[in-house]
PDB file of N, CA and C in Angstrom:
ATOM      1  N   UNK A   1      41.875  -7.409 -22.697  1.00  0.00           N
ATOM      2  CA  UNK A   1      41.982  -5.966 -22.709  1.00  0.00           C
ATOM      3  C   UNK A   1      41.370  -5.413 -21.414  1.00  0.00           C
ATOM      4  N   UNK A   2      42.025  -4.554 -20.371  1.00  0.00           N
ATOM      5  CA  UNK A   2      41.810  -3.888 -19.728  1.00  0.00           C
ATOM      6  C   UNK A   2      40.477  -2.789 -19.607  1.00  0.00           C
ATOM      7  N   UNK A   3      39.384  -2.724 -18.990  1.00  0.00           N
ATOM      8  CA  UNK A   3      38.496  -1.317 -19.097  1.00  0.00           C
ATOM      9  C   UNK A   3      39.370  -0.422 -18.434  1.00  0.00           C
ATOM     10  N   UNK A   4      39.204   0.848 -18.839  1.00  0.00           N
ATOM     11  CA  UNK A   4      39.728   2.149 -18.209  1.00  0.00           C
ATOM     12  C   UNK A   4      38.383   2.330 -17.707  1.00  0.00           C
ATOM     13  N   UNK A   5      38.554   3.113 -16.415  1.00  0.00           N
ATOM     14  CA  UNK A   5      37.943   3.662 -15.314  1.00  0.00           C
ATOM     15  C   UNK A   5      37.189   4.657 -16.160  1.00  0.00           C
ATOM     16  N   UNK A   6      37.261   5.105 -17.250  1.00  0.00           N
ATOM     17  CA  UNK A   6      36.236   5.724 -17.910  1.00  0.00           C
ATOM     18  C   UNK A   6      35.500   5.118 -18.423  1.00  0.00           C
ATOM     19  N   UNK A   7      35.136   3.850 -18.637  1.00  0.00           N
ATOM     20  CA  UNK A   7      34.225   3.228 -19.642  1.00  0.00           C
ATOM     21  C   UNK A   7      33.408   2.567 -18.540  1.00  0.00           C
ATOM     22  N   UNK A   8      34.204   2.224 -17.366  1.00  0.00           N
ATOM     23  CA  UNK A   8      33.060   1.635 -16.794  1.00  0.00           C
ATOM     24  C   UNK A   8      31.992   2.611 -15.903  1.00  0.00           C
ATOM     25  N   UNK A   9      31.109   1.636 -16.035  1.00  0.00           N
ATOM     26  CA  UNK A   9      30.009   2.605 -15.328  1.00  0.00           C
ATOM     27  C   UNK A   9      29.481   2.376 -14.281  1.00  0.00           C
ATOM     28  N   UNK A  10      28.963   2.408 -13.143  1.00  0.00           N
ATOM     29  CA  UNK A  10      28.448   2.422 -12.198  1.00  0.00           C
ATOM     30  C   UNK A  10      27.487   1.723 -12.338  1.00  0.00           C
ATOM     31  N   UNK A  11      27.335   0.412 -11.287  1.00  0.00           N
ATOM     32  CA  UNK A  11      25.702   0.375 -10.823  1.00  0.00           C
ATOM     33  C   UNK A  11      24.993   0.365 -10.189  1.00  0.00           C
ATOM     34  N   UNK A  12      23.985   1.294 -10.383  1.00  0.00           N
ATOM     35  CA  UNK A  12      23.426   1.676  -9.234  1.00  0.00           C
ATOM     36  C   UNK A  12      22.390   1.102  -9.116  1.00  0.00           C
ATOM     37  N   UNK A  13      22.234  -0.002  -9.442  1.00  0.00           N
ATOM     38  CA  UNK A  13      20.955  -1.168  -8.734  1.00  0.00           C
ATOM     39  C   UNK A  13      20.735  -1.265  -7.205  1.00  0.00           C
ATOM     40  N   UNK A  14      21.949  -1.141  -6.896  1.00  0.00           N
ATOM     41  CA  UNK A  14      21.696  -1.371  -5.271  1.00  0.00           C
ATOM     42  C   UNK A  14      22.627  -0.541  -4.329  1.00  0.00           C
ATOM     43  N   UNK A  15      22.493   0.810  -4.774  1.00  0.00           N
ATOM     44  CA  UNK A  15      22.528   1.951  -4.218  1.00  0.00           C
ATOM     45  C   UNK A  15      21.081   2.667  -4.442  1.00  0.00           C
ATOM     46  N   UNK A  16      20.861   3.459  -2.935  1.00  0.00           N
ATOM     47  CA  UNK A  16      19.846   3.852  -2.721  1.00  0.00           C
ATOM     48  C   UNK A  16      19.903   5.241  -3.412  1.00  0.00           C
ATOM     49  N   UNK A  17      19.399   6.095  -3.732  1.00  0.00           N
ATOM     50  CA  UNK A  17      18.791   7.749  -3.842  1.00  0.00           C
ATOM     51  C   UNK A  17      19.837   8.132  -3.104  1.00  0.00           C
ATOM     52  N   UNK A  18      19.360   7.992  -1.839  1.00  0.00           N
ATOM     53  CA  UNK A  18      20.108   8.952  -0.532  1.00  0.00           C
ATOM     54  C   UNK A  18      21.574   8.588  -0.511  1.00  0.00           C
ATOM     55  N   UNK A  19      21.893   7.483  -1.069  1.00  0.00           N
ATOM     56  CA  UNK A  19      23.565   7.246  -1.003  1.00  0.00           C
ATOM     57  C   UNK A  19      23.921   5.604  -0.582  1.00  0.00           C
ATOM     58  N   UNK A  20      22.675   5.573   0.520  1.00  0.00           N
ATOM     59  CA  UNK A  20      23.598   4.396   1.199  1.00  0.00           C
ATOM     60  C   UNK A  20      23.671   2.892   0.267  1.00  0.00           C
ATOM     61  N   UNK A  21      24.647   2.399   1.012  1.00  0.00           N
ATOM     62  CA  UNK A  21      24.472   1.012  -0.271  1.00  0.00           C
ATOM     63  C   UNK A  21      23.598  -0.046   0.750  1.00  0.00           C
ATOM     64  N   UNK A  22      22.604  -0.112  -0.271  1.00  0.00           N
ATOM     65  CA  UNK A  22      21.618  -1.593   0.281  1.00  0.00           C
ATOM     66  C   UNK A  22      22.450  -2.933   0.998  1.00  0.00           C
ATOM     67  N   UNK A  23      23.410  -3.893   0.325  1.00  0.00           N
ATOM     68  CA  UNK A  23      23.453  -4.855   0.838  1.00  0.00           C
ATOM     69  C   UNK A  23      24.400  -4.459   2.143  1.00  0.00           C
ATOM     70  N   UNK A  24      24.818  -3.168   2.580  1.00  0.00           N
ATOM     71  CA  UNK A  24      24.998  -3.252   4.302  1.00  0.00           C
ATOM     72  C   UNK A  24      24.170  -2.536   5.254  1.00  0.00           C
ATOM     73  N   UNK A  25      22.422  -2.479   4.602  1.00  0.00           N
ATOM     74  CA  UNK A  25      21.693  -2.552   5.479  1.00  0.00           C
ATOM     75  C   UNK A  25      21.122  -3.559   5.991  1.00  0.00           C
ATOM     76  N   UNK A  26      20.687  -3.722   7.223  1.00  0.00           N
ATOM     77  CA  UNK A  26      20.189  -4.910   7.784  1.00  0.00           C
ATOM     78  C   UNK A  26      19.169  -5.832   7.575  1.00  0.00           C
ATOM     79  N   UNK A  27      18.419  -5.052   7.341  1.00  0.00           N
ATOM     80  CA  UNK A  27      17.166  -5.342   6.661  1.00  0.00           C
ATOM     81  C   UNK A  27      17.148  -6.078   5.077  1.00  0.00           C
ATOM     82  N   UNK A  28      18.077  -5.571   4.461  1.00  0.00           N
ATOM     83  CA  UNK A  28      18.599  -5.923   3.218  1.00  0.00           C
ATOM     84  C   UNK A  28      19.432  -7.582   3.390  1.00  0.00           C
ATOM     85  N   UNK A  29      20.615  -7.574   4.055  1.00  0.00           N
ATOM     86  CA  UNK A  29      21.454  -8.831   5.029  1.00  0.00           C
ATOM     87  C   UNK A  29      20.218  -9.885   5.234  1.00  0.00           C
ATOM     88  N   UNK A  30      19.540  -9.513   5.840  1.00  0.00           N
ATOM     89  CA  UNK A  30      18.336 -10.211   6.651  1.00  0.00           C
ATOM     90  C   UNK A  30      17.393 -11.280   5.081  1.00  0.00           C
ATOM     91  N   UNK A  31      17.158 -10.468   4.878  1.00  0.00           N
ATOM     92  CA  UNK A  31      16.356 -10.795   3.826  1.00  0.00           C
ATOM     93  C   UNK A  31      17.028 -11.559   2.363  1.00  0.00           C
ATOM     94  N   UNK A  32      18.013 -11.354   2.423  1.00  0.00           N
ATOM     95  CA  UNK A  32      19.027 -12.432   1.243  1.00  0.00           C
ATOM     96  C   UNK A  32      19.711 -12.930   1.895  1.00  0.00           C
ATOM     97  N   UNK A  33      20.239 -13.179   3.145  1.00  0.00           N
ATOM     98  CA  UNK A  33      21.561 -13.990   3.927  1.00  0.00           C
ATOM     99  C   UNK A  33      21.179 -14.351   5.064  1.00  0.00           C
ATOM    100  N   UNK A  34      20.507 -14.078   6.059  1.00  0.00           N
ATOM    101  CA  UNK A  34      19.968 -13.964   7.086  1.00  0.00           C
ATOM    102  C   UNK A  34      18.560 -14.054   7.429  1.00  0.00           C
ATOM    103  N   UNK A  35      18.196 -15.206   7.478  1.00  0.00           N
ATOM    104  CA  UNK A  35      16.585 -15.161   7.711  1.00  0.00           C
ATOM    105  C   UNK A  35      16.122 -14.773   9.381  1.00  0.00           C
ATOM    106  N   UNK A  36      16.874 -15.218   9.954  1.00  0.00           N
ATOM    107  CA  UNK A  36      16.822 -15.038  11.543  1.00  0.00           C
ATOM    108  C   UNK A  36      17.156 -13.676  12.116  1.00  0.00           C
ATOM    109  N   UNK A  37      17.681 -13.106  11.503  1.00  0.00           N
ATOM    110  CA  UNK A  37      17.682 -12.217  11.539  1.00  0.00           C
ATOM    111  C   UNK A  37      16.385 -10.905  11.202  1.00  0.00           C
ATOM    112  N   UNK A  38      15.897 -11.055   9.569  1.00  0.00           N
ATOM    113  CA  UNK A  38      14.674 -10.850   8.984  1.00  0.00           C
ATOM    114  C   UNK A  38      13.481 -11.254  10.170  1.00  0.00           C
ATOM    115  N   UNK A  39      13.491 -12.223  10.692  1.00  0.00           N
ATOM    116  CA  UNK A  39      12.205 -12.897  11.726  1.00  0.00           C
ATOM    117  C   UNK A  39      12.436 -11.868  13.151  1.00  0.00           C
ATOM    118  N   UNK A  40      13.566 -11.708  13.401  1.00  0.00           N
ATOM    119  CA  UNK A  40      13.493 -10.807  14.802  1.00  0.00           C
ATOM    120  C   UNK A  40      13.308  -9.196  14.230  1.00  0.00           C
ATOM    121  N   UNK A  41      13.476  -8.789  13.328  1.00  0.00           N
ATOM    122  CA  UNK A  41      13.430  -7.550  12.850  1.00  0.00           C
ATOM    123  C   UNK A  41      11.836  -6.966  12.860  1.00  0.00           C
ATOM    124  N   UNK A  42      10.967  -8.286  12.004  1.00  0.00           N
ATOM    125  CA  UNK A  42       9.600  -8.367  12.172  1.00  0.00           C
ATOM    126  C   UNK A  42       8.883  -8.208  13.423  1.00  0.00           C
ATOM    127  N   UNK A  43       9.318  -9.136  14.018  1.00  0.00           N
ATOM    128  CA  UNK A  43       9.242  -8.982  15.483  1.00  0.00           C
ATOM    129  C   UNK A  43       9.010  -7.843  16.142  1.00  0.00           C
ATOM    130  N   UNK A  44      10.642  -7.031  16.314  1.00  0.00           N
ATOM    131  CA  UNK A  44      10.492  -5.905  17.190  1.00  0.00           C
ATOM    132  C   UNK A  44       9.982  -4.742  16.056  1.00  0.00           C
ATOM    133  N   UNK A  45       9.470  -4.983  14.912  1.00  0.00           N
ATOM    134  CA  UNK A  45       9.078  -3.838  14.779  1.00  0.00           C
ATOM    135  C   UNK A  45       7.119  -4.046  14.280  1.00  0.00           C
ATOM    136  N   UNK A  46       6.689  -5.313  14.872  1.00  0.00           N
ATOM    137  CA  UNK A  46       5.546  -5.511  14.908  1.00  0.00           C
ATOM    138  C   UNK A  46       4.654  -5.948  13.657  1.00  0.00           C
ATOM    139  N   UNK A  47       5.824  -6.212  12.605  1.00  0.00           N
ATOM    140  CA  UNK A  47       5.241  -6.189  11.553  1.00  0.00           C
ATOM    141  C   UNK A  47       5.407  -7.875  10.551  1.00  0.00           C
ATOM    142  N   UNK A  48       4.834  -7.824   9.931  1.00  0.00           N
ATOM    143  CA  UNK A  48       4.470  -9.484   8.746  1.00  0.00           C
ATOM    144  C   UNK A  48       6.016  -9.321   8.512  1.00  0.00           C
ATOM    145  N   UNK A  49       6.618 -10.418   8.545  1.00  0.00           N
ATOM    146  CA  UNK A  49       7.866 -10.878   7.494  1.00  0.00           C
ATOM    147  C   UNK A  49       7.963 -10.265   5.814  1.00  0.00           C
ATOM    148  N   UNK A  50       6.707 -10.071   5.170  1.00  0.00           N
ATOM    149  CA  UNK A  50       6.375  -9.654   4.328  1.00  0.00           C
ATOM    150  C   UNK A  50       6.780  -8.373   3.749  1.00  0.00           C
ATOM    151  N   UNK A  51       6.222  -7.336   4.919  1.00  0.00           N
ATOM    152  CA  UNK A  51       6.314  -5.972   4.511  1.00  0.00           C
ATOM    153  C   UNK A  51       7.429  -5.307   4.904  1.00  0.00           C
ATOM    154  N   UNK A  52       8.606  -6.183   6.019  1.00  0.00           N
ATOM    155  CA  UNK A  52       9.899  -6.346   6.313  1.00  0.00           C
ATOM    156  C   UNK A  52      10.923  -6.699   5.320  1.00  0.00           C
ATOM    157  N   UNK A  53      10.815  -7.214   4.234  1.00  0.00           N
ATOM    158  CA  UNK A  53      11.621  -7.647   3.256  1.00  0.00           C
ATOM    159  C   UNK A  53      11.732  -6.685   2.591  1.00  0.00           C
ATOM    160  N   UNK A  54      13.080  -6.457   2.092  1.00  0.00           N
ATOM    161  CA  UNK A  54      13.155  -5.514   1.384  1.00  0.00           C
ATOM    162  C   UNK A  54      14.811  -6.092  -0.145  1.00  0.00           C
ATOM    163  N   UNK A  55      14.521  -5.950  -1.272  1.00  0.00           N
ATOM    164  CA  UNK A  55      15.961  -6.274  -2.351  1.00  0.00           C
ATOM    165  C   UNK A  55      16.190  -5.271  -2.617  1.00  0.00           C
ATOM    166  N   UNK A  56      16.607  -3.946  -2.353  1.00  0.00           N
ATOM    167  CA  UNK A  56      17.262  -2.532  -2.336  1.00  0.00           C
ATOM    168  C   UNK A  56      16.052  -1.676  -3.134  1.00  0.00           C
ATOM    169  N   UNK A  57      16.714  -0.491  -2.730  1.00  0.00           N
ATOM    170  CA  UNK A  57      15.801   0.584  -2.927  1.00  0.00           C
ATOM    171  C   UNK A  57      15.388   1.189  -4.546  1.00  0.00           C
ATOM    172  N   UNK A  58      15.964  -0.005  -5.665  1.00  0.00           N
ATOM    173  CA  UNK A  58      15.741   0.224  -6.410  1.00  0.00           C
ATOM    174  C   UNK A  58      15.113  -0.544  -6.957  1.00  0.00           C
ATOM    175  N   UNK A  59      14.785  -1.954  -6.072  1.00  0.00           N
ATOM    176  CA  UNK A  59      13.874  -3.047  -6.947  1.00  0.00           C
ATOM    177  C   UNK A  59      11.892  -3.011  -6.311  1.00  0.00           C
ATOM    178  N   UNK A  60      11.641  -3.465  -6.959  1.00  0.00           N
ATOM    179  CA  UNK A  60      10.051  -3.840  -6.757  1.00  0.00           C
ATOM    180  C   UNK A  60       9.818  -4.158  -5.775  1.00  0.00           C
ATOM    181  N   UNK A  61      10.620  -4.753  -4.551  1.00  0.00           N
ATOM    182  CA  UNK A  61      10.337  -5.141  -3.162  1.00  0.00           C
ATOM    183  C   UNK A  61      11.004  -4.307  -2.224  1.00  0.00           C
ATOM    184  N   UNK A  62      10.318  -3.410  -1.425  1.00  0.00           N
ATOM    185  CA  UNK A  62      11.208  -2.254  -0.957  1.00  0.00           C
ATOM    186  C   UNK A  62      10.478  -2.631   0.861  1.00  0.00           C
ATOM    187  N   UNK A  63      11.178  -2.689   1.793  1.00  0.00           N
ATOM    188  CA  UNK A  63      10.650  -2.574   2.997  1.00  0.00           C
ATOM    189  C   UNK A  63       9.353  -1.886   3.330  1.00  0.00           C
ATOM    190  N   UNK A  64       8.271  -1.868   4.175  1.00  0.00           N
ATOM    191  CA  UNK A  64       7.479  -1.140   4.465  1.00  0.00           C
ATOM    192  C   UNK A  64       7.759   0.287   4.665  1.00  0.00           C
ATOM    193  N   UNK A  65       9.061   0.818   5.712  1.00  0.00           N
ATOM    194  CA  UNK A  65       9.441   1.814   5.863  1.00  0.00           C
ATOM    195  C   UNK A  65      10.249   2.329   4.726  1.00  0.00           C
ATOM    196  N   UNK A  66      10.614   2.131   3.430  1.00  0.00           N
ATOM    197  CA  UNK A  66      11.370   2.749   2.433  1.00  0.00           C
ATOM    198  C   UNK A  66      10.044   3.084   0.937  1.00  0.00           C
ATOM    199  N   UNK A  67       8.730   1.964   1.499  1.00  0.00           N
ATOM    200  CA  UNK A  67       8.137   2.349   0.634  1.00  0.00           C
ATOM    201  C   UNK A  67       6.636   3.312   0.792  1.00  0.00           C
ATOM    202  N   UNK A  68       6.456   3.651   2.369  1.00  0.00           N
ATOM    203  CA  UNK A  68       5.788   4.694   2.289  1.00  0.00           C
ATOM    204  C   UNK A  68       6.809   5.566   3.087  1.00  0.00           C
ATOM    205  N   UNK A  69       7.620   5.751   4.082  1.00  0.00           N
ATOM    206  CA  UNK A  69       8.061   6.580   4.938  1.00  0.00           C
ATOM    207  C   UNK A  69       9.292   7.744   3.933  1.00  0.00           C
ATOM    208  N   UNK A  70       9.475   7.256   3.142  1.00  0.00           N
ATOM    209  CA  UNK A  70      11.156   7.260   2.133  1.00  0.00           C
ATOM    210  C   UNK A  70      10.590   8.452   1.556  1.00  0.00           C
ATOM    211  N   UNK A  71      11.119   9.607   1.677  1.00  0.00           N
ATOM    212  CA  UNK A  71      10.510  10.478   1.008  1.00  0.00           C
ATOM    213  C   UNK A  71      11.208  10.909  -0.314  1.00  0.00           C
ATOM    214  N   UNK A  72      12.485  10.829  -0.073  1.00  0.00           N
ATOM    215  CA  UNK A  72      13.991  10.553  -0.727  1.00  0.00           C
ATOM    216  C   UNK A  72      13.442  10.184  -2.692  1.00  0.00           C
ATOM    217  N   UNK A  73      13.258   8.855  -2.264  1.00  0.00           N
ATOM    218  CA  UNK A  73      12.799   8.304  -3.649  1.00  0.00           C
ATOM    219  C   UNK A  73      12.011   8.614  -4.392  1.00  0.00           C
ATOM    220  N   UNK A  74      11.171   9.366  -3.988  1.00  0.00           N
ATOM    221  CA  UNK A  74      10.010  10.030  -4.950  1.00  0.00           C
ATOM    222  C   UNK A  74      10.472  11.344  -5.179  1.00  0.00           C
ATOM    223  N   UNK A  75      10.810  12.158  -4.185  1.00  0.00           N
ATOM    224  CA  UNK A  75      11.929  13.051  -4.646  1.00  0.00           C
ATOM    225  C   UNK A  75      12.528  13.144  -5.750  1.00  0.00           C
ATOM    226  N   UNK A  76      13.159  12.429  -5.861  1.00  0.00           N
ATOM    227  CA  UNK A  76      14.735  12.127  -6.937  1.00  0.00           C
ATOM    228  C   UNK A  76      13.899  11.731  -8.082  1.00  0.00           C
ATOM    229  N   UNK A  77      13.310  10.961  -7.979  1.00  0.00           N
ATOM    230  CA  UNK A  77      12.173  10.276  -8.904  1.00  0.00           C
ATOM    231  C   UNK A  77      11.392  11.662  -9.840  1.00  0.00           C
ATOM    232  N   UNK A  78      11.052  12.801  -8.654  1.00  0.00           N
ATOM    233  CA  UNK A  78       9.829  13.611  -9.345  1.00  0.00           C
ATOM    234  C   UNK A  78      11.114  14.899 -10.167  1.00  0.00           C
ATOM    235  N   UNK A  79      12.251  14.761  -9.585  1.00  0.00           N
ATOM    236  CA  UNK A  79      13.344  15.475  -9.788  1.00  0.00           C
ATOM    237  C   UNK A  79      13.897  15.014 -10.992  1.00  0.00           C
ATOM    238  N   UNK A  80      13.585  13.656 -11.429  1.00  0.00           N
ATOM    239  CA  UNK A  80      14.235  12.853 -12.817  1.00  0.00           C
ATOM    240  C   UNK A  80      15.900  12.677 -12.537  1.00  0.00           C
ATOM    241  N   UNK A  81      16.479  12.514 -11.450  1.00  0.00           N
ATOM    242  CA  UNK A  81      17.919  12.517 -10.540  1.00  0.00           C
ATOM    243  C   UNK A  81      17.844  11.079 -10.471  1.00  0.00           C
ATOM    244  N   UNK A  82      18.868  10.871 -10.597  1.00  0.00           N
ATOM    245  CA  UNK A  82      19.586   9.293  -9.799  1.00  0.00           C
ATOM    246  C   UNK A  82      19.624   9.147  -8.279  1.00  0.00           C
ATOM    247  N   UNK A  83      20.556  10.069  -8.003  1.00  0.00           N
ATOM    248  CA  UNK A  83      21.216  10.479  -6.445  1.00  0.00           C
ATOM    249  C   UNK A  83      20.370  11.764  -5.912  1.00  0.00           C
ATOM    250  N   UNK A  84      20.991  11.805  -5.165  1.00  0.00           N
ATOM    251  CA  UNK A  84      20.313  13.370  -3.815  1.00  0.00           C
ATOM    252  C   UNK A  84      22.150  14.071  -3.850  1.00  0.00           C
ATOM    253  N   UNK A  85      22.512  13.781  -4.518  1.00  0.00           N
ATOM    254  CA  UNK A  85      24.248  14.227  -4.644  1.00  0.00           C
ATOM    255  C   UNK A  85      23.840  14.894  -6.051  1.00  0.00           C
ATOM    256  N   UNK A  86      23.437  14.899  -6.635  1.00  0.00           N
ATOM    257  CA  UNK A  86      23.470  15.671  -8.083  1.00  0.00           C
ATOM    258  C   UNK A  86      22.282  16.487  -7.716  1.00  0.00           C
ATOM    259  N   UNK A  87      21.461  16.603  -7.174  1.00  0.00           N
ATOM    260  CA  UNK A  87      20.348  17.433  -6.946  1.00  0.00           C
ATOM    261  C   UNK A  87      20.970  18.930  -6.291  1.00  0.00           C
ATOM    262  N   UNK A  88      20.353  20.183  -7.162  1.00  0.00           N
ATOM    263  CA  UNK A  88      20.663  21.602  -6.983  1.00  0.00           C
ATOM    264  C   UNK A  88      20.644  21.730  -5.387  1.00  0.00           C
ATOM    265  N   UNK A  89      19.979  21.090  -4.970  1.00  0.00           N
ATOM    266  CA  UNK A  89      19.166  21.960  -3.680  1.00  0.00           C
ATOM    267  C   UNK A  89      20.131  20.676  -2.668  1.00  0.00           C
ATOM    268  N   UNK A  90      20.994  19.907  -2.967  1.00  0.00           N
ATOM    269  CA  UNK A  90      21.741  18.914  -1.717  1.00  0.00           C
ATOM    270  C   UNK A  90      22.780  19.829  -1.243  1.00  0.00           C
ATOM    271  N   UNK A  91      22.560  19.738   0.461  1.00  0.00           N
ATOM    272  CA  UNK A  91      22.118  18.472   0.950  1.00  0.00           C
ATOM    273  C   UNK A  91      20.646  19.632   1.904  1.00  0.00           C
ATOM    274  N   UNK A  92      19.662  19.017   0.987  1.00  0.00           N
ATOM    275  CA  UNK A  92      18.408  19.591   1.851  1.00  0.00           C
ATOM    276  C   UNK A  92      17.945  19.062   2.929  1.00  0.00           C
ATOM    277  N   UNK A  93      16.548  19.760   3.626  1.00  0.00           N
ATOM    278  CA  UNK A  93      16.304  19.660   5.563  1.00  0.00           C
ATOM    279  C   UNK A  93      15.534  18.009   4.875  1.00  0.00           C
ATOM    280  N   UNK A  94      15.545  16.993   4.098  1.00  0.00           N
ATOM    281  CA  UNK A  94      14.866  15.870   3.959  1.00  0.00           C
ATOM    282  C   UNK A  94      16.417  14.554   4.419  1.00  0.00           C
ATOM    283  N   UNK A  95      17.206  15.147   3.589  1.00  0.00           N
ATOM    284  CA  UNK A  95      18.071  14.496   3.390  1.00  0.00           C
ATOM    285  C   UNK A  95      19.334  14.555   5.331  1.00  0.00           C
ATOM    286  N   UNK A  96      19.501  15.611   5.455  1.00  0.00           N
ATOM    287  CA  UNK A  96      19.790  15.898   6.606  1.00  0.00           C
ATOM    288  C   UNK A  96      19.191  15.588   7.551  1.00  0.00           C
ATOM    289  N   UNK A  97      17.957  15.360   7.908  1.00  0.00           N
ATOM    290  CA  UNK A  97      17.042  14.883   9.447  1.00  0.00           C
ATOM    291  C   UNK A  97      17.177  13.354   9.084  1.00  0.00           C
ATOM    292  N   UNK A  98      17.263  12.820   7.655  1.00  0.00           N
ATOM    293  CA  UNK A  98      17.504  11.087   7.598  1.00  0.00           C
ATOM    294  C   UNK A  98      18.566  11.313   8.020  1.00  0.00           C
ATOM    295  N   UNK A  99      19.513  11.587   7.657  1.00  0.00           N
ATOM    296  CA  UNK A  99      21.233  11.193   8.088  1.00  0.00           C
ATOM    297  C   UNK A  99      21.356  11.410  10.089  1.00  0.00           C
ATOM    298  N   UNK A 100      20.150  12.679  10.393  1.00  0.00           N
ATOM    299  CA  UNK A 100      20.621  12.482  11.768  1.00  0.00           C
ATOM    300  C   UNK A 100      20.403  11.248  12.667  1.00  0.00           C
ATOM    301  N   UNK A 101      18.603  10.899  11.737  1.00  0.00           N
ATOM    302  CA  UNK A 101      17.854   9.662  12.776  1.00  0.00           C
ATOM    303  C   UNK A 101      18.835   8.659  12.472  1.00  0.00           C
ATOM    304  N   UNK A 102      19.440   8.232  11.139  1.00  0.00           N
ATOM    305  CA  UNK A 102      20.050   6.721  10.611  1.00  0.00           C
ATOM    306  C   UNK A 102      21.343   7.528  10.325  1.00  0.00           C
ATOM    307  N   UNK A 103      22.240   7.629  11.412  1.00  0.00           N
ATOM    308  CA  UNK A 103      24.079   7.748  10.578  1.00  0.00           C
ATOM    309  C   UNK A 103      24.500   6.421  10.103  1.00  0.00           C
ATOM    310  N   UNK A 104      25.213   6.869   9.363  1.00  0.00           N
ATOM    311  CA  UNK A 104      25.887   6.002   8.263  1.00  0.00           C
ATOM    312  C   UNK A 104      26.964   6.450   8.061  1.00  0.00           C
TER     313      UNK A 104
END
C-alpha cells in the first residue's frame, strides 16, 4: 500500500531551526564522511577536533559555533517552534544577518 503525501511526515532530525539541512553542511560531511576534511576545518579555525564535530543541529553534539554562537535555536526553542518559517515575527534582523554572513 502506497503512503499519501498526507500521512507522511517530515523529519526533521536533521534539519536545522533556521532551515538549512545539516548533512550539506561541511562541518556536518566532515564529521560522518570526511575526516580530513573535519582535521583541516579544526585547523583553520584553531580549534580541538572535538568542539568541531558536529551530528546536526538537532542532536546532542552540535559544533562549537552552533552551540554557543546559534542564536536561532534557543530562539525557536524559547518560542516552542520547530522552524524560524512558522515563527510570527519571520524573517527577523537574527535570521536575516545569518543568511547574509552564510548564503545558502
Amino acid at each position: 500500500m502506497e503512503k499519501s503525501i498526507e500521512t507522511v511526515k517530515p523529519d526533521k532530525r536533521l534539519t536545522a531551526v533556521c532551515g538549512l539541512f545539516c548533512p550539506a553542511c561541511s562541518v556536518y560531511i566532515g564529521a560522518k564522511e570526511d575526516p580530513e576534511r573535519l582535521n583541516g576545518m579544526a585547523e583553520r579555525l584553531q580549534q580541538p577536533l572535538e568542539k568541531v564535530t558536529c551530528n546536526g543541529c538537532r542532536s546532542d553534539k552540535r559544533s562549537f559555533y552552533c552551540e554557543h554562537y546559534c542564536t536561532m535555536f534557543k530562539c525557536a526553542a524559547d518560542k516552542g517552534i520547530d522552524f524560524c518559517g512558522t515563527c510570527k515575527e519571520y524573517p527577523c534582523a537574527i535570521l536575516k544577518e545569518f543568511q547574509a554572513a552564510m548564503p545558502h
